[in-house]
Structures are given as C-alpha cells and as structure tokens.
PDB file of N, CA and C in Angstrom:
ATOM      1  N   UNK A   1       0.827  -1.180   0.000  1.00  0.00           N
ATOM      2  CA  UNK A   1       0.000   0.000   0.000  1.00  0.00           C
ATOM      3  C   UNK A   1       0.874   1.248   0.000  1.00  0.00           C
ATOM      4  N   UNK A   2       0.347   2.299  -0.854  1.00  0.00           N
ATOM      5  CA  UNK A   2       0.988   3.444  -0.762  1.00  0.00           C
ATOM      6  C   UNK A   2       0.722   4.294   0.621  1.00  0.00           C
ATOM      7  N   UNK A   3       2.335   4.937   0.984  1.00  0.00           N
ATOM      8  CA  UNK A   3       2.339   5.687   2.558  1.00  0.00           C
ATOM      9  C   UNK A   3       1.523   6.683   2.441  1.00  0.00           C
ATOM     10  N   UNK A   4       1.369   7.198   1.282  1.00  0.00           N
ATOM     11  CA  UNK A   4       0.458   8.317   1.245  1.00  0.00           C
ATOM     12  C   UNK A   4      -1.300   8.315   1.476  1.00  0.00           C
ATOM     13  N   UNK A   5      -1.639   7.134   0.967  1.00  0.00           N
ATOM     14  CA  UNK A   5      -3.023   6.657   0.607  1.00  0.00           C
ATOM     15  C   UNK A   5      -3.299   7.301   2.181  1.00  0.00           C
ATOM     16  N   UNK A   6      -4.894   7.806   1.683  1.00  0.00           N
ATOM     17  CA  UNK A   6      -5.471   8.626   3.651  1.00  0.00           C
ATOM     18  C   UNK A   6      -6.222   7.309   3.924  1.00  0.00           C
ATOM     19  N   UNK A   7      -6.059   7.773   4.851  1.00  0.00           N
ATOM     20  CA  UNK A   7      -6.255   6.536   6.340  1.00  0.00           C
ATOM     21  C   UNK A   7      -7.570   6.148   6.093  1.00  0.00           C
ATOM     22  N   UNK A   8      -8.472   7.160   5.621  1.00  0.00           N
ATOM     23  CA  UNK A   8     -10.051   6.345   5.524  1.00  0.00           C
ATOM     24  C   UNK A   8     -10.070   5.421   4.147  1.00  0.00           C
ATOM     25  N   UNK A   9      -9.212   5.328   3.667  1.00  0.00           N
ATOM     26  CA  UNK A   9      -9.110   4.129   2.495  1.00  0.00           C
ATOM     27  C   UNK A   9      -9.002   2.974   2.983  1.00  0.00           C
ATOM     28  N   UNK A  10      -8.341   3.202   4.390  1.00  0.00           N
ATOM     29  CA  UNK A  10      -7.801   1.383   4.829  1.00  0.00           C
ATOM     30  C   UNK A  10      -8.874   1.189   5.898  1.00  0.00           C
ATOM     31  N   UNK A  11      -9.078   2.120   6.190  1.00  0.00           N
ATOM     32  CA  UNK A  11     -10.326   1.792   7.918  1.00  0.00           C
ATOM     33  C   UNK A  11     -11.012   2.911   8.148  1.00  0.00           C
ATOM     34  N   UNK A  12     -12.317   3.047   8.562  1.00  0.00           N
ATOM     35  CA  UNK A  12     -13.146   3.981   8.797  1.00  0.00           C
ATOM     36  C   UNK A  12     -12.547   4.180  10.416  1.00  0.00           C
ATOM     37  N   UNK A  13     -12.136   5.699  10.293  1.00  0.00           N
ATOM     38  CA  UNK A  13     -11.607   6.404  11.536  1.00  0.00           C
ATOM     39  C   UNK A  13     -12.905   6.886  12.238  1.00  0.00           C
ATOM     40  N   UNK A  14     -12.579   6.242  13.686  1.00  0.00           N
ATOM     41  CA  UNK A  14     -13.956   6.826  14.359  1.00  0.00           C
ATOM     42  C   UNK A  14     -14.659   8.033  14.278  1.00  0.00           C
ATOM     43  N   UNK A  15     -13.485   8.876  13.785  1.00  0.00           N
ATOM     44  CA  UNK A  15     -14.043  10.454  13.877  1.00  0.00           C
ATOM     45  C   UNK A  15     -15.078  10.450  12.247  1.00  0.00           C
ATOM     46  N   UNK A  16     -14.513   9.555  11.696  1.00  0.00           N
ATOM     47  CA  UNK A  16     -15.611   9.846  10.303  1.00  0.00           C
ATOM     48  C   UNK A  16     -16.939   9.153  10.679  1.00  0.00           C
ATOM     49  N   UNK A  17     -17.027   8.515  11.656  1.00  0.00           N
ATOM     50  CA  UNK A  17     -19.040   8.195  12.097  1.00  0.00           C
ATOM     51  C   UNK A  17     -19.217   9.202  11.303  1.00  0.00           C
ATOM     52  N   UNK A  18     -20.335   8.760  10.778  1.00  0.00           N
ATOM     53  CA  UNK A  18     -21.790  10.085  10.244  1.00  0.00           C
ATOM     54  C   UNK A  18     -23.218   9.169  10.473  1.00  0.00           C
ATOM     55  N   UNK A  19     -24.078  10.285  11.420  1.00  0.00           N
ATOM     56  CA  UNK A  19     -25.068   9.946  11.057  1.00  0.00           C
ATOM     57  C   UNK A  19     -25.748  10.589  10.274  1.00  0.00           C
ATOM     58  N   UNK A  20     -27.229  10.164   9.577  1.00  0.00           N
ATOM     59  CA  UNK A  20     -27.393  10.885   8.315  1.00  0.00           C
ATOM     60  C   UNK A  20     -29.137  10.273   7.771  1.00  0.00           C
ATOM     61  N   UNK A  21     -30.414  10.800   7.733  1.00  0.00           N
ATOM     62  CA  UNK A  21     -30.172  12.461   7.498  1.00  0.00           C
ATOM     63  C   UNK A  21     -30.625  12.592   8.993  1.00  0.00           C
ATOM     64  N   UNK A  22     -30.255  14.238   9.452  1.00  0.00           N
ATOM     65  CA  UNK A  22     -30.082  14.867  10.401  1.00  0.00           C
ATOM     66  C   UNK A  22     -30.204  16.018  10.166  1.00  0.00           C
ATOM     67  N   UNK A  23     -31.454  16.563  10.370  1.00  0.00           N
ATOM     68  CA  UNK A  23     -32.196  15.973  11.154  1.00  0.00           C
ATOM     69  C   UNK A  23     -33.134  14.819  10.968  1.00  0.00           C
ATOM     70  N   UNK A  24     -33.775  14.063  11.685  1.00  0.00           N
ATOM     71  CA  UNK A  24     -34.459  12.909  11.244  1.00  0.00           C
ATOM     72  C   UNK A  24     -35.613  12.423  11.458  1.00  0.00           C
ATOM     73  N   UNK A  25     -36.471  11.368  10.662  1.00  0.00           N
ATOM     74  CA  UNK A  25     -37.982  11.310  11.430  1.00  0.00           C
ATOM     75  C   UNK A  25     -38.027  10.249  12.054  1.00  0.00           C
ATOM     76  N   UNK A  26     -36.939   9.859  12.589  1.00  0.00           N
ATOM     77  CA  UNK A  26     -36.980   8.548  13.444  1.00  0.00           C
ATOM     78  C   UNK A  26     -35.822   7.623  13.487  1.00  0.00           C
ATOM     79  N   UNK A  27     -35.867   7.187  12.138  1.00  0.00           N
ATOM     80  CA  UNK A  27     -34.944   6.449  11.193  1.00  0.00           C
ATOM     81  C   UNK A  27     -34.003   6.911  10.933  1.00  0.00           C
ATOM     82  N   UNK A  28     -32.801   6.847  10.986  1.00  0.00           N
ATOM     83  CA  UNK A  28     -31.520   7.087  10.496  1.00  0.00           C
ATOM     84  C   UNK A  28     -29.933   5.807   9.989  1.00  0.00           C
ATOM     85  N   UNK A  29     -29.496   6.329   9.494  1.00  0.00           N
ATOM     86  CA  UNK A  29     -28.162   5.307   9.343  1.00  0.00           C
ATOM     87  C   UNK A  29     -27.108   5.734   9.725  1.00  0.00           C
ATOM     88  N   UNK A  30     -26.267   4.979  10.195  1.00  0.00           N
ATOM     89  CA  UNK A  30     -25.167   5.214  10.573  1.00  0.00           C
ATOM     90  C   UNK A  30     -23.933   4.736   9.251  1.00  0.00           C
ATOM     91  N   UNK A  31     -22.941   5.263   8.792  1.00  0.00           N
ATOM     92  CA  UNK A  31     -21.757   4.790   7.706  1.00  0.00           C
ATOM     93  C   UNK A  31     -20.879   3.969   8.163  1.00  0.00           C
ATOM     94  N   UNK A  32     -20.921   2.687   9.051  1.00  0.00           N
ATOM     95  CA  UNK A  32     -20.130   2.015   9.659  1.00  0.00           C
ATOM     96  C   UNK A  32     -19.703   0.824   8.717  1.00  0.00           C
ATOM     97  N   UNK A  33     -19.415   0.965   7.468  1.00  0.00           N
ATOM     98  CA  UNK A  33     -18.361   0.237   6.734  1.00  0.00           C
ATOM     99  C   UNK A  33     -18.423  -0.942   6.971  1.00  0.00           C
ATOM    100  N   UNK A  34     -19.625  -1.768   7.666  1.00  0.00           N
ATOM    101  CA  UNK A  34     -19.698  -2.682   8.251  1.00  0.00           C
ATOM    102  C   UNK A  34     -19.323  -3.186   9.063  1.00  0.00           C
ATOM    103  N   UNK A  35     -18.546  -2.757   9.711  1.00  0.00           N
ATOM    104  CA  UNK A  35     -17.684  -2.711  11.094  1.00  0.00           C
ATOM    105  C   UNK A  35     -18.613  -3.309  12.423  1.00  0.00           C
ATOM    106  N   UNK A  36     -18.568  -3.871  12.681  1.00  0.00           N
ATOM    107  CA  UNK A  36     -19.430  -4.578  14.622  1.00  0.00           C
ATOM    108  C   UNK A  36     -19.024  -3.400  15.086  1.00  0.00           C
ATOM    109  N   UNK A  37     -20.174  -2.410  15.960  1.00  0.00           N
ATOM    110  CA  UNK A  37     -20.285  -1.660  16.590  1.00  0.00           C
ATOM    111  C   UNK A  37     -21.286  -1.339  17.734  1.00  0.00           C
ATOM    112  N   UNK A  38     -21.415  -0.699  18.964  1.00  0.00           N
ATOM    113  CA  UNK A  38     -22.656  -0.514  20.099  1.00  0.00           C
ATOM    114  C   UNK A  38     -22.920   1.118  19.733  1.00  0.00           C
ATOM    115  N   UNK A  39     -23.886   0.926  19.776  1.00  0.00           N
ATOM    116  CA  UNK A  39     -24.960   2.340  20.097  1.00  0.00           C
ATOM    117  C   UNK A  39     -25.316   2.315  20.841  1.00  0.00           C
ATOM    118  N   UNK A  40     -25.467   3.572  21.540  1.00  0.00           N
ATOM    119  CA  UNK A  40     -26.257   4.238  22.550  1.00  0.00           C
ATOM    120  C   UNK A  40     -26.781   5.358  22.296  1.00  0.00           C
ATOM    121  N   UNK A  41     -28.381   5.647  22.772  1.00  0.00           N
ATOM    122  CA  UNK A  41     -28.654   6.935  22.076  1.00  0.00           C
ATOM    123  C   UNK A  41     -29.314   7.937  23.781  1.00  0.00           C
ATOM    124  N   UNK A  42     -29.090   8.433  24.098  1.00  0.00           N
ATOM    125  CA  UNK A  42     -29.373   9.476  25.489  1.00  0.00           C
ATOM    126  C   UNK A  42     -30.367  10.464  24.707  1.00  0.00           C
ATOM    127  N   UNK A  43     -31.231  10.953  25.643  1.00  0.00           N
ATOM    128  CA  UNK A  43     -32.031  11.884  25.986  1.00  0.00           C
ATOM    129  C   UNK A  43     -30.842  13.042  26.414  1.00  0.00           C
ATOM    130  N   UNK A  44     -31.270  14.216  25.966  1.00  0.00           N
ATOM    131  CA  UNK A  44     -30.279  15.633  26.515  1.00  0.00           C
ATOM    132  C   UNK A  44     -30.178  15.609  27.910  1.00  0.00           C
ATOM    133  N   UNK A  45     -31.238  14.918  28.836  1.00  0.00           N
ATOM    134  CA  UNK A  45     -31.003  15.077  30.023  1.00  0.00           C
ATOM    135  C   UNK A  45     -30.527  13.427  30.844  1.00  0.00           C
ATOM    136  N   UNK A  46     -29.947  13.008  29.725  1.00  0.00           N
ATOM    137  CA  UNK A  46     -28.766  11.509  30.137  1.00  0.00           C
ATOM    138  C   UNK A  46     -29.617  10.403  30.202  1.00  0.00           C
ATOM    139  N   UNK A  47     -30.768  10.126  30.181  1.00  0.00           N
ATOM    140  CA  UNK A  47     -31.604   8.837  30.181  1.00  0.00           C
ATOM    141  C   UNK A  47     -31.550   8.274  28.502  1.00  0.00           C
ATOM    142  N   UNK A  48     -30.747   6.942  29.336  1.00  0.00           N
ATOM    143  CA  UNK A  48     -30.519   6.187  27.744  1.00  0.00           C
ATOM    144  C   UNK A  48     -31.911   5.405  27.362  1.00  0.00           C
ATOM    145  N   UNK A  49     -31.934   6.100  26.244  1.00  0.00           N
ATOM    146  CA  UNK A  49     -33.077   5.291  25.606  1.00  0.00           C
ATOM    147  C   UNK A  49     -33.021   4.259  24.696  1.00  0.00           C
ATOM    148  N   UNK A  50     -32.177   4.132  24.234  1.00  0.00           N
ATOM    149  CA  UNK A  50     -31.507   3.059  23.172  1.00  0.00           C
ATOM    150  C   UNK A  50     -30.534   2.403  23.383  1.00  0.00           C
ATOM    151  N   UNK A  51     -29.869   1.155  23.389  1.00  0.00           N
ATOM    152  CA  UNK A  51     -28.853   0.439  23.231  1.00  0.00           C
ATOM    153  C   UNK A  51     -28.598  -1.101  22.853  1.00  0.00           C
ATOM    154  N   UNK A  52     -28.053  -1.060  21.863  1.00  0.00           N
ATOM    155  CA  UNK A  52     -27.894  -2.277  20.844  1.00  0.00           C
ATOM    156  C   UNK A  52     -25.697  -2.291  20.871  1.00  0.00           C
ATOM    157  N   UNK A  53     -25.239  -4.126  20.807  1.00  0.00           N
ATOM    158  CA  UNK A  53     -24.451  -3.775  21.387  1.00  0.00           C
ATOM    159  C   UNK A  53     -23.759  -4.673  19.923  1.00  0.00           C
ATOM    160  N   UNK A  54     -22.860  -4.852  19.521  1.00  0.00           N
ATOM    161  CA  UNK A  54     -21.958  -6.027  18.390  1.00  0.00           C
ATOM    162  C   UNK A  54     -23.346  -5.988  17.080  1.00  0.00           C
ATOM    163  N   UNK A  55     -23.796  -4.640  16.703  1.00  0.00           N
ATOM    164  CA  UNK A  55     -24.449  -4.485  15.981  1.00  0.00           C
ATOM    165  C   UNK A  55     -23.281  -4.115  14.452  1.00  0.00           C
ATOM    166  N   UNK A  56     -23.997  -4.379  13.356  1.00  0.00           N
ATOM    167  CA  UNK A  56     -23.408  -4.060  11.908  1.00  0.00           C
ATOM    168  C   UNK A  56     -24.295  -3.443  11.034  1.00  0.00           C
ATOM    169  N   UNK A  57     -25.653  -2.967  11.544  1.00  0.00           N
ATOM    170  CA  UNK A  57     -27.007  -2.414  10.942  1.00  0.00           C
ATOM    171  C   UNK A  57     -26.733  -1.138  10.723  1.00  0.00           C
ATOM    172  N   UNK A  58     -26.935  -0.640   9.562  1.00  0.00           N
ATOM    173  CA  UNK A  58     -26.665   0.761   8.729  1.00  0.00           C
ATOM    174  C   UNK A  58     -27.839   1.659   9.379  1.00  0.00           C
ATOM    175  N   UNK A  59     -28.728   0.608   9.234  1.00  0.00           N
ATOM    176  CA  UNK A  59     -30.364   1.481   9.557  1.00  0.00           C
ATOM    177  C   UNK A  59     -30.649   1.833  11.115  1.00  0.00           C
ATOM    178  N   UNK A  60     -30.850   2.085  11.522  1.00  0.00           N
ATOM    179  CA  UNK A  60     -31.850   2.138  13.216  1.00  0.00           C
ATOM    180  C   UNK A  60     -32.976   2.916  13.054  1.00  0.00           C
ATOM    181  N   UNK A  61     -34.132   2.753  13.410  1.00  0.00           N
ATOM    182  CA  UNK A  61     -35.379   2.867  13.805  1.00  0.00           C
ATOM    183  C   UNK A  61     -35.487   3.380  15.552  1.00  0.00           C
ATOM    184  N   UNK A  62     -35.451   4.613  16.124  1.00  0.00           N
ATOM    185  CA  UNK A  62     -35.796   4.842  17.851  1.00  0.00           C
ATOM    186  C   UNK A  62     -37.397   4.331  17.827  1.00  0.00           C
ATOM    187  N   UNK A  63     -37.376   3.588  18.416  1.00  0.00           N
ATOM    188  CA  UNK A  63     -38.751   3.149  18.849  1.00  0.00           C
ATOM    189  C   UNK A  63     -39.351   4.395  19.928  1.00  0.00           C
ATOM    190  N   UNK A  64     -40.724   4.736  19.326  1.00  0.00           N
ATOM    191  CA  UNK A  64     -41.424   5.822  20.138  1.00  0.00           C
ATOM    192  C   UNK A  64     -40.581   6.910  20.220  1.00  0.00           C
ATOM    193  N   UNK A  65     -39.913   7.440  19.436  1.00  0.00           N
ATOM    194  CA  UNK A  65     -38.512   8.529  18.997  1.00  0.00           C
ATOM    195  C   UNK A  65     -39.699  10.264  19.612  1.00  0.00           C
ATOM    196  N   UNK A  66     -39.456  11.017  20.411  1.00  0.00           N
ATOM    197  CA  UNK A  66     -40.010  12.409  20.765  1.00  0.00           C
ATOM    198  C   UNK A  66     -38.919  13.489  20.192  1.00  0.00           C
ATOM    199  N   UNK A  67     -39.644  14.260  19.091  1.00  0.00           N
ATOM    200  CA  UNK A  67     -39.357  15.065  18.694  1.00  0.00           C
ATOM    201  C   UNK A  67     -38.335  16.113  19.833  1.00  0.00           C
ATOM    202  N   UNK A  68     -37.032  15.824  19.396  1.00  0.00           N
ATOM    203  CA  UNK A  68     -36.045  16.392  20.288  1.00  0.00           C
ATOM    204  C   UNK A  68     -34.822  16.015  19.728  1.00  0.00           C
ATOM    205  N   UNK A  69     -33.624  16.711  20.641  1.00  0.00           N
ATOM    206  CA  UNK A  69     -32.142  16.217  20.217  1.00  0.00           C
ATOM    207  C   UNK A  69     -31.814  15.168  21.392  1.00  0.00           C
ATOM    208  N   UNK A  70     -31.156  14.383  20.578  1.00  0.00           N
ATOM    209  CA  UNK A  70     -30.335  13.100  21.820  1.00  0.00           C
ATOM    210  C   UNK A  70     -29.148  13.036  21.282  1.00  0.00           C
ATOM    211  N   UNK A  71     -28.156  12.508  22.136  1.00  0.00           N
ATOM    212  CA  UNK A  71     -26.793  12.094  22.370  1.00  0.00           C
ATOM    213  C   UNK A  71     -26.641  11.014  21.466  1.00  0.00           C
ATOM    214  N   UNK A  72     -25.615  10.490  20.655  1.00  0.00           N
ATOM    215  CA  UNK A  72     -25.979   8.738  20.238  1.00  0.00           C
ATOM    216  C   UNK A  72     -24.228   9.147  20.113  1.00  0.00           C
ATOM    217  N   UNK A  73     -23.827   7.903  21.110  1.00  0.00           N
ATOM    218  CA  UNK A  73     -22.836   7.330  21.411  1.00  0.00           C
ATOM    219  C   UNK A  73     -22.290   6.276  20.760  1.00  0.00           C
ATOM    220  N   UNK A  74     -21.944   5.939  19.041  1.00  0.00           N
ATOM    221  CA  UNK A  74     -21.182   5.048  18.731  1.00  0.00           C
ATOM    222  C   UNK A  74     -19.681   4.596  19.201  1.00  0.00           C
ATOM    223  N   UNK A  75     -19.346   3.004  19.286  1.00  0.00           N
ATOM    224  CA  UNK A  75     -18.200   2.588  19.959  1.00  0.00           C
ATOM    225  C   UNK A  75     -17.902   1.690  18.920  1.00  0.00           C
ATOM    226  N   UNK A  76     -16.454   2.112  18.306  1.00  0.00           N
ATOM    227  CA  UNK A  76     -16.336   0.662  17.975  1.00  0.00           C
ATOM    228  C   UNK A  76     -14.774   0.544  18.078  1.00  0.00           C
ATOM    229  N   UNK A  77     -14.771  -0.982  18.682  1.00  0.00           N
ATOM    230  CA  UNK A  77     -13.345  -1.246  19.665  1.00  0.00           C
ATOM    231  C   UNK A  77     -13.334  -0.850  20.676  1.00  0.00           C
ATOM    232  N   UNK A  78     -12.553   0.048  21.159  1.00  0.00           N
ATOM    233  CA  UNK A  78     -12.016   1.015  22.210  1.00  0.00           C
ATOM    234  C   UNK A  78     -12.458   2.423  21.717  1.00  0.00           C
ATOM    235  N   UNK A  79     -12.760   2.795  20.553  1.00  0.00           N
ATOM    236  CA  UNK A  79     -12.958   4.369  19.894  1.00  0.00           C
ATOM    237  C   UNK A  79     -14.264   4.310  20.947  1.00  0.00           C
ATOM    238  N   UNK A  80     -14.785   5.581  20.923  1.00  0.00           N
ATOM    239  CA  UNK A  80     -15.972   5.875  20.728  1.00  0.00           C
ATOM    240  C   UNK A  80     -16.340   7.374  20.252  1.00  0.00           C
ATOM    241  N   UNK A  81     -17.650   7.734  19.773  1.00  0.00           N
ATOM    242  CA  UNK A  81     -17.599   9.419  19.402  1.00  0.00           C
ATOM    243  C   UNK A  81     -18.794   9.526  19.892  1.00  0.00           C
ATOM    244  N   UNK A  82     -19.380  10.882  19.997  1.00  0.00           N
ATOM    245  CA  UNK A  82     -20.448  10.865  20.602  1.00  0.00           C
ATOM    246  C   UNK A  82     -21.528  12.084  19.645  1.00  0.00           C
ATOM    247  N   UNK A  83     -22.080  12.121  18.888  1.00  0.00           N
ATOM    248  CA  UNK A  83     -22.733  12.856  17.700  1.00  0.00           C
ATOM    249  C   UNK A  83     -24.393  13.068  18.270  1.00  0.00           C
ATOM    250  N   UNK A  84     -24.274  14.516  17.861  1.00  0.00           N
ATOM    251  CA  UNK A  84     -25.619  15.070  18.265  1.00  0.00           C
ATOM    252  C   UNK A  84     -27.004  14.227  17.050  1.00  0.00           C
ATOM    253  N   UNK A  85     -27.728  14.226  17.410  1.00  0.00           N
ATOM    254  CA  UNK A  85     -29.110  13.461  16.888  1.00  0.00           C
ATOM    255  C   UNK A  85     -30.273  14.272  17.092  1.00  0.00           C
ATOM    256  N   UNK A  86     -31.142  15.373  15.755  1.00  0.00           N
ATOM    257  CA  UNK A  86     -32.022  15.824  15.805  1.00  0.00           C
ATOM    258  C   UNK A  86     -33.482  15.004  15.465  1.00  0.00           C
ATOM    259  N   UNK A  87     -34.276  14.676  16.470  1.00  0.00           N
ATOM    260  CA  UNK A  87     -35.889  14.120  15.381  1.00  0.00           C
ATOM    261  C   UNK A  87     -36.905  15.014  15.110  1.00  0.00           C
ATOM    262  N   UNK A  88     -37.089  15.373  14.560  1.00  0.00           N
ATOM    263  CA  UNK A  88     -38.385  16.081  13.640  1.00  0.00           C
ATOM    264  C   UNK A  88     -39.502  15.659  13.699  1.00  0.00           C
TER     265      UNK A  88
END
C-alpha cells in the first residue's frame, strides 16, 4: 500500500461516524463500513433510551422517537464518538 493513501481508504476512523439524514424522522443510518459496533442513544437530560451492542445495521429505527435532540454514542473497539441526533 501506498504511505500516502489517507487513512479512511484502509479503515473507517472513528471520527468519520456520520449519522445521516439529520435531522431525522426517526430512522436514520449510521456509515459504519460494516464494522461490529454498540450504540447508545441518550435523551439531553442523560436517560438512555436506546442500546444495541456487536451491531453491523446501517439502519436504526428509535422506537417511540419524541421530537427532540439526543446524544448517540457510537463505539467501535475502544474508539468511541459521541454525535448530536435531531428528530423532527
């Protein structure tokens, strides 16, 4: 492999998570390259409402999702990032 080639060619760098679209009506995907990963998704005021753990699902669905922003905490390995989440 070339030294130059950028790093998201060989492995999705935690910092490139995207979730998407965002804002959202419930449903969203995450770009996890297929990678085994845990979600967590928090309420602004820290009550986790979601968590799925050695997941590889692009899609997620918040069950009973209230129009608001939440926290969603992707991990994968040891990384983790923590990306704001609007629902509409």
């Amino acid at each position: 492999m070339a030294e130059n080639a950028p790093k998201t060619s060989i492995a999705l760098d935690i910092n490139d998570i995207a979730l998407y679209p965002n804002p959202s009506n419930g449903t969203f995907f995450i770009n996890n390259s297929n990678k085994i990963y845990a979600i967590e998704i928090y309420s602004i005021i820290g009550q986790k409402i979601f968590e799925e753990e050695n997941s590889t699902r692009s899609a997620i669905t918040l069950p009973n999702s209230v129009k608001r922003t939440y926290l969603v905490r992707v991990s994968i390995g040891s990384d983790s990032v923590i990306k704001k989440l609007i629902i509409n």
